[in-house]
C-alpha atoms as a PDB file:
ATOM      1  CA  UNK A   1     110.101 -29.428 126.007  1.00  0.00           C
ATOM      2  CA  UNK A   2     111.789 -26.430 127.964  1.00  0.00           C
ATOM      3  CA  UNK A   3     112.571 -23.312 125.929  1.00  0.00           C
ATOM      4  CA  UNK A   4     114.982 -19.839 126.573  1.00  0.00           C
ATOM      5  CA  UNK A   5     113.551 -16.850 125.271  1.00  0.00           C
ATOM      6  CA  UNK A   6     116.511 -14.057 124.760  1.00  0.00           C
ATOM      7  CA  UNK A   7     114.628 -10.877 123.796  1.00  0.00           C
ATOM      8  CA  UNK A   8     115.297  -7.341 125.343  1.00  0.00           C
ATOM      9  CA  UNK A   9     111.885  -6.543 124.044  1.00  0.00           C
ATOM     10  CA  UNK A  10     109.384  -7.122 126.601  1.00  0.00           C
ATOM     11  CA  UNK A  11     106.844  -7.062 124.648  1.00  0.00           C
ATOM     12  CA  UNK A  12     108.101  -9.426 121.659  1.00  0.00           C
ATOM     13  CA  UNK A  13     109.494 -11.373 124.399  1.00  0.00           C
ATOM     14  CA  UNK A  14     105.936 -11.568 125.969  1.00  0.00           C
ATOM     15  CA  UNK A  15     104.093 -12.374 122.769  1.00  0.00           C
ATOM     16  CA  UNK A  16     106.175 -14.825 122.048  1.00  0.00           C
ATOM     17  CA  UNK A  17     105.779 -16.631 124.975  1.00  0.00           C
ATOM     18  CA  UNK A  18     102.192 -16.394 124.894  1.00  0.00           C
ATOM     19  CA  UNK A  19     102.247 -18.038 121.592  1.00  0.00           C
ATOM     20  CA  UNK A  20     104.403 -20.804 122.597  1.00  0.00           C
ATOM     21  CA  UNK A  21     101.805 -21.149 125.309  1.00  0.00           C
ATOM     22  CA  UNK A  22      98.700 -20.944 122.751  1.00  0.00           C
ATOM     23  CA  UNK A  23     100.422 -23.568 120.521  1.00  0.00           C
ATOM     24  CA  UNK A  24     101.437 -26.322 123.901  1.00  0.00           C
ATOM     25  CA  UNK A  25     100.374 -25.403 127.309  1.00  0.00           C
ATOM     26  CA  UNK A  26     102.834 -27.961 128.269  1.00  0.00           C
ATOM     27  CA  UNK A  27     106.107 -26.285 126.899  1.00  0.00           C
ATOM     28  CA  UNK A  28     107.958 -24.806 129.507  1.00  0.00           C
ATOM     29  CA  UNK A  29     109.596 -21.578 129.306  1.00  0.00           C
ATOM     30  CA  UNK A  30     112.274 -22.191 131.676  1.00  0.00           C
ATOM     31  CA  UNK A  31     113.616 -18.259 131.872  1.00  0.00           C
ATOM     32  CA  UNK A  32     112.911 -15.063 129.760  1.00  0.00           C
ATOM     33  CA  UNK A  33     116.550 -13.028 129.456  1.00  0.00           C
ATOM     34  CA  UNK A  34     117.053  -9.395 128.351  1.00  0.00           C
ATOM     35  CA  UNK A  35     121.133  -9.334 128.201  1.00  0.00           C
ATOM     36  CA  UNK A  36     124.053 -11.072 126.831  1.00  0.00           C
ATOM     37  CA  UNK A  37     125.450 -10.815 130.270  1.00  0.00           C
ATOM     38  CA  UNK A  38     122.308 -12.202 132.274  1.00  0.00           C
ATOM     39  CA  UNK A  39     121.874 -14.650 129.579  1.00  0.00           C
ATOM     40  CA  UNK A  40     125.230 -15.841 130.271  1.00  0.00           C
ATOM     41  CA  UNK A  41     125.300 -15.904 134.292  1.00  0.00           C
ATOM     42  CA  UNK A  42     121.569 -17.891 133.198  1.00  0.00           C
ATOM     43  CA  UNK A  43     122.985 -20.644 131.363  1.00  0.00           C
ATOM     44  CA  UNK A  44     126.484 -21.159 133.642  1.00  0.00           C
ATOM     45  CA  UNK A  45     123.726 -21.813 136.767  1.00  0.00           C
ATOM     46  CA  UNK A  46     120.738 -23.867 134.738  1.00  0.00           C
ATOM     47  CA  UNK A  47     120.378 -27.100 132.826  1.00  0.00           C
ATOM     48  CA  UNK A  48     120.400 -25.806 128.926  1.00  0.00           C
ATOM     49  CA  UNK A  49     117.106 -26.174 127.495  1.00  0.00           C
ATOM     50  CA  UNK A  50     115.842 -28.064 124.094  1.00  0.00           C
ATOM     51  CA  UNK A  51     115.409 -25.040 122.350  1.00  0.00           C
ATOM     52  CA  UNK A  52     116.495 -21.295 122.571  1.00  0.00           C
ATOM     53  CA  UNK A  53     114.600 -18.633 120.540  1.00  0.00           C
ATOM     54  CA  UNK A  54     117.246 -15.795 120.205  1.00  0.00           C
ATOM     55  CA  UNK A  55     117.251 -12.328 119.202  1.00  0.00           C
ATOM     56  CA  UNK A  56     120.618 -10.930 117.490  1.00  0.00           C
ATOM     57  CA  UNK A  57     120.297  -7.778 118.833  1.00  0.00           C
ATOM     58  CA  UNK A  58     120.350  -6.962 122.558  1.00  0.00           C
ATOM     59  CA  UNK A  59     120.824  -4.447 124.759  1.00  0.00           C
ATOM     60  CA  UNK A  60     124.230  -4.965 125.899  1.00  0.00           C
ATOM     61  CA  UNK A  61     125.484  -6.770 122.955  1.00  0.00           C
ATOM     62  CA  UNK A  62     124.819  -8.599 119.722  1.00  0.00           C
ATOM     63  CA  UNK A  63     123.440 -12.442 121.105  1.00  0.00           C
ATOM     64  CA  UNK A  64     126.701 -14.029 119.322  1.00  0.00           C
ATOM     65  CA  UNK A  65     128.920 -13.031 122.321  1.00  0.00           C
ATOM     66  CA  UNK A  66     126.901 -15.204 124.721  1.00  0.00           C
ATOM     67  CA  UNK A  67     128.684 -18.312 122.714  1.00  0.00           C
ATOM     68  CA  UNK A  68     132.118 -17.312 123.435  1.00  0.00           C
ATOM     69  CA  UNK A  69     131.491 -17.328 127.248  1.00  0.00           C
ATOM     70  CA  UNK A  70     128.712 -20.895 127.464  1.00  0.00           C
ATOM     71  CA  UNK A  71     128.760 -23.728 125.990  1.00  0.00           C
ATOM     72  CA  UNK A  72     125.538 -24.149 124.259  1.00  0.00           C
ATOM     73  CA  UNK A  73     124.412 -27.701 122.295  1.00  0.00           C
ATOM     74  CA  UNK A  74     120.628 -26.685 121.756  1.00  0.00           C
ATOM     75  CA  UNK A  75     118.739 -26.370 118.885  1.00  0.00           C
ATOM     76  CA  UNK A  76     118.665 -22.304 118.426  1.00  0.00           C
ATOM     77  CA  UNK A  77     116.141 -20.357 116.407  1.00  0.00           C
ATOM     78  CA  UNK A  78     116.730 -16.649 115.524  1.00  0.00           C
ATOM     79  CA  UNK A  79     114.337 -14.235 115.929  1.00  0.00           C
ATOM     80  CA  UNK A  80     114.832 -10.404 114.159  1.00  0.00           C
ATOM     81  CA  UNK A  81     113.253  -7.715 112.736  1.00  0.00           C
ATOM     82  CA  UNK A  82     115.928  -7.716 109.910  1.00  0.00           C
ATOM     83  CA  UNK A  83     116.905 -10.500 108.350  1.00  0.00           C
ATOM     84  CA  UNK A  84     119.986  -9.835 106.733  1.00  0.00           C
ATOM     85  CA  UNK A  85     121.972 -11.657 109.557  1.00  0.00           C
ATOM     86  CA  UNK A  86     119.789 -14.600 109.731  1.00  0.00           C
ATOM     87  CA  UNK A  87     119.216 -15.642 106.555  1.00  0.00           C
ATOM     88  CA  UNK A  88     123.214 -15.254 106.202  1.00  0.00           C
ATOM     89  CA  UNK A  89     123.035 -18.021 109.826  1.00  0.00           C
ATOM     90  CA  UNK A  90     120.674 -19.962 107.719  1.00  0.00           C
ATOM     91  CA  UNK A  91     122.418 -20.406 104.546  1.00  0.00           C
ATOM     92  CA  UNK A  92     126.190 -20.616 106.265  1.00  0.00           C
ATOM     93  CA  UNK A  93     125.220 -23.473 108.989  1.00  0.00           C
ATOM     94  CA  UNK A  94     121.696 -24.013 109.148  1.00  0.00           C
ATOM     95  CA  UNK A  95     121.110 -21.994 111.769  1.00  0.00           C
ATOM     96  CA  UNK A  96     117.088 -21.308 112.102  1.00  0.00           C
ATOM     97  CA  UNK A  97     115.254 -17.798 112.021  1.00  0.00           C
ATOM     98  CA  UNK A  98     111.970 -15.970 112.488  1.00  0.00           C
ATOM     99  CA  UNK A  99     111.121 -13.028 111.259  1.00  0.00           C
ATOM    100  CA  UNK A 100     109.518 -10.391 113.320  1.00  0.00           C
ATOM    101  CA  UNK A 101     106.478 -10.114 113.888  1.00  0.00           C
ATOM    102  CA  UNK A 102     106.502 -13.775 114.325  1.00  0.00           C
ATOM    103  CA  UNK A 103     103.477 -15.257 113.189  1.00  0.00           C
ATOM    104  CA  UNK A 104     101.719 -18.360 114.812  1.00  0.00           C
ATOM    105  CA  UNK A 105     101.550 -20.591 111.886  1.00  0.00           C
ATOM    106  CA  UNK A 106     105.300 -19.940 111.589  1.00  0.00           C
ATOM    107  CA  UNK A 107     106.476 -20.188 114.954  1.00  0.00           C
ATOM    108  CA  UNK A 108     104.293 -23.643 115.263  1.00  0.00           C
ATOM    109  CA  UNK A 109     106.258 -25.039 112.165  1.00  0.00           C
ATOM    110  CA  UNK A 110     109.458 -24.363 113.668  1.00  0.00           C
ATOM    111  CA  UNK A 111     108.555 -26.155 117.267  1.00  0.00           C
ATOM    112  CA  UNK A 112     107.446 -28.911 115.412  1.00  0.00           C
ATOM    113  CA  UNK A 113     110.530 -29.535 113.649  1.00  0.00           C
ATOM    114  CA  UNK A 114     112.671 -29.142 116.739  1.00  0.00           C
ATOM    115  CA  UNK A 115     109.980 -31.450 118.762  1.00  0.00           C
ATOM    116  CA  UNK A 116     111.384 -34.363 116.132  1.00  0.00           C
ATOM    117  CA  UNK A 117     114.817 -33.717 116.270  1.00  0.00           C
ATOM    118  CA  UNK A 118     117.375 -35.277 118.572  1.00  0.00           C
ATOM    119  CA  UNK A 119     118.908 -33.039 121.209  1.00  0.00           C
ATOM    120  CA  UNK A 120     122.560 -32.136 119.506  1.00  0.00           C
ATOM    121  CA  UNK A 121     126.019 -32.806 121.054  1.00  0.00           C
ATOM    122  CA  UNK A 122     128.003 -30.415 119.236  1.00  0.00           C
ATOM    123  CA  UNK A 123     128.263 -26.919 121.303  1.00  0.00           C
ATOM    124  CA  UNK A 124     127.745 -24.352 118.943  1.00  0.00           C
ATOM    125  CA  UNK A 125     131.204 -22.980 117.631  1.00  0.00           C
ATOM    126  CA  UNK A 126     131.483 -19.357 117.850  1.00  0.00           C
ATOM    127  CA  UNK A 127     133.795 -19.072 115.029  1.00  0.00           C
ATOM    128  CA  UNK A 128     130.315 -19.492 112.851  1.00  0.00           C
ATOM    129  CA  UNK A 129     129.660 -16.489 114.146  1.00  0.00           C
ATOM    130  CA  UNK A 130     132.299 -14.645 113.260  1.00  0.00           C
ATOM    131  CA  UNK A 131     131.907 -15.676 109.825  1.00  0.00           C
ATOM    132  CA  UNK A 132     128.274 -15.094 109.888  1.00  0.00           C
ATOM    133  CA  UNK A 133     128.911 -11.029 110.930  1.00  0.00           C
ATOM    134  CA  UNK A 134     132.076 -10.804 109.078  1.00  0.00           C
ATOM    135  CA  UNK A 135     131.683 -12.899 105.691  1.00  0.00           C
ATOM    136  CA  UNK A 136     134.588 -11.437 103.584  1.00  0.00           C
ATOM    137  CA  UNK A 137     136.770 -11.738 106.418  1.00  0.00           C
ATOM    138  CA  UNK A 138     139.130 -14.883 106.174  1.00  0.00           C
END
């Protein structure tokens, strides 16, 4: 399993990876990205991973605006201090969250559900987005 981590927290972005780590030595974290823009020039040159753990908020932009610019078919799995936003992702598409601080037992149930899920085929649509950030806006 190869996983993006989009955090412009270093630290959160570190922990995180450690706990991937603690929970499968064998999961690969393929790139750790700070930006909308680097995550974008990241996924035009690389094979997309299985799994993308994504923060809304970055430095440069919220994460949404990567999806306008990549095609991305992953599984993704939101991770924020505030979870207005998310739980709005979760209950318009089914888009996953975590809430910061992530804990373990959490962050384990989440790569086990993606583990047993097929890889999808439908690039995420960044109209959902849109909706998601703007919901009383036709």
């Amino acid at each position: 399993m190869k996983i993006v981590i989009i955090e412009d927290e270093e630290y959160a972005a570190r922990r995180l990876e450690n706990m991937i780590r603690e929970y499968d030595s064998k999961i690969v974290v393929a790139a750790k990205l700070e930006s909308v823009s680097e995550s974008i020039a990241w996924f035009k040159a690389n094979e997309e991973p299985d799994l993308i753990f994504l923060d809304i908020n970055l430095e440069d932009d919220l994460s949404f605006a990567i999806f306008k610019e990549v095609a991305i078919c992953c599984s993704i799995v939101f991770t924020t201090a505030s979870d207005e936003l998310a739980a709005r992702a979760f209950s318009i598409r089914g888009i996953d969250y975590l809430l910061k601080p992530i804990l373990q037992t959490d962050l384990h149930e989440m790569i086990n559900k993606y583990k047993n899920q097929p890889k999808s085929q439908t690039p995420v649509n960044p109209a959902v987005f849109n909706e998601i950030i703007n919901p009383n806006k036709p």
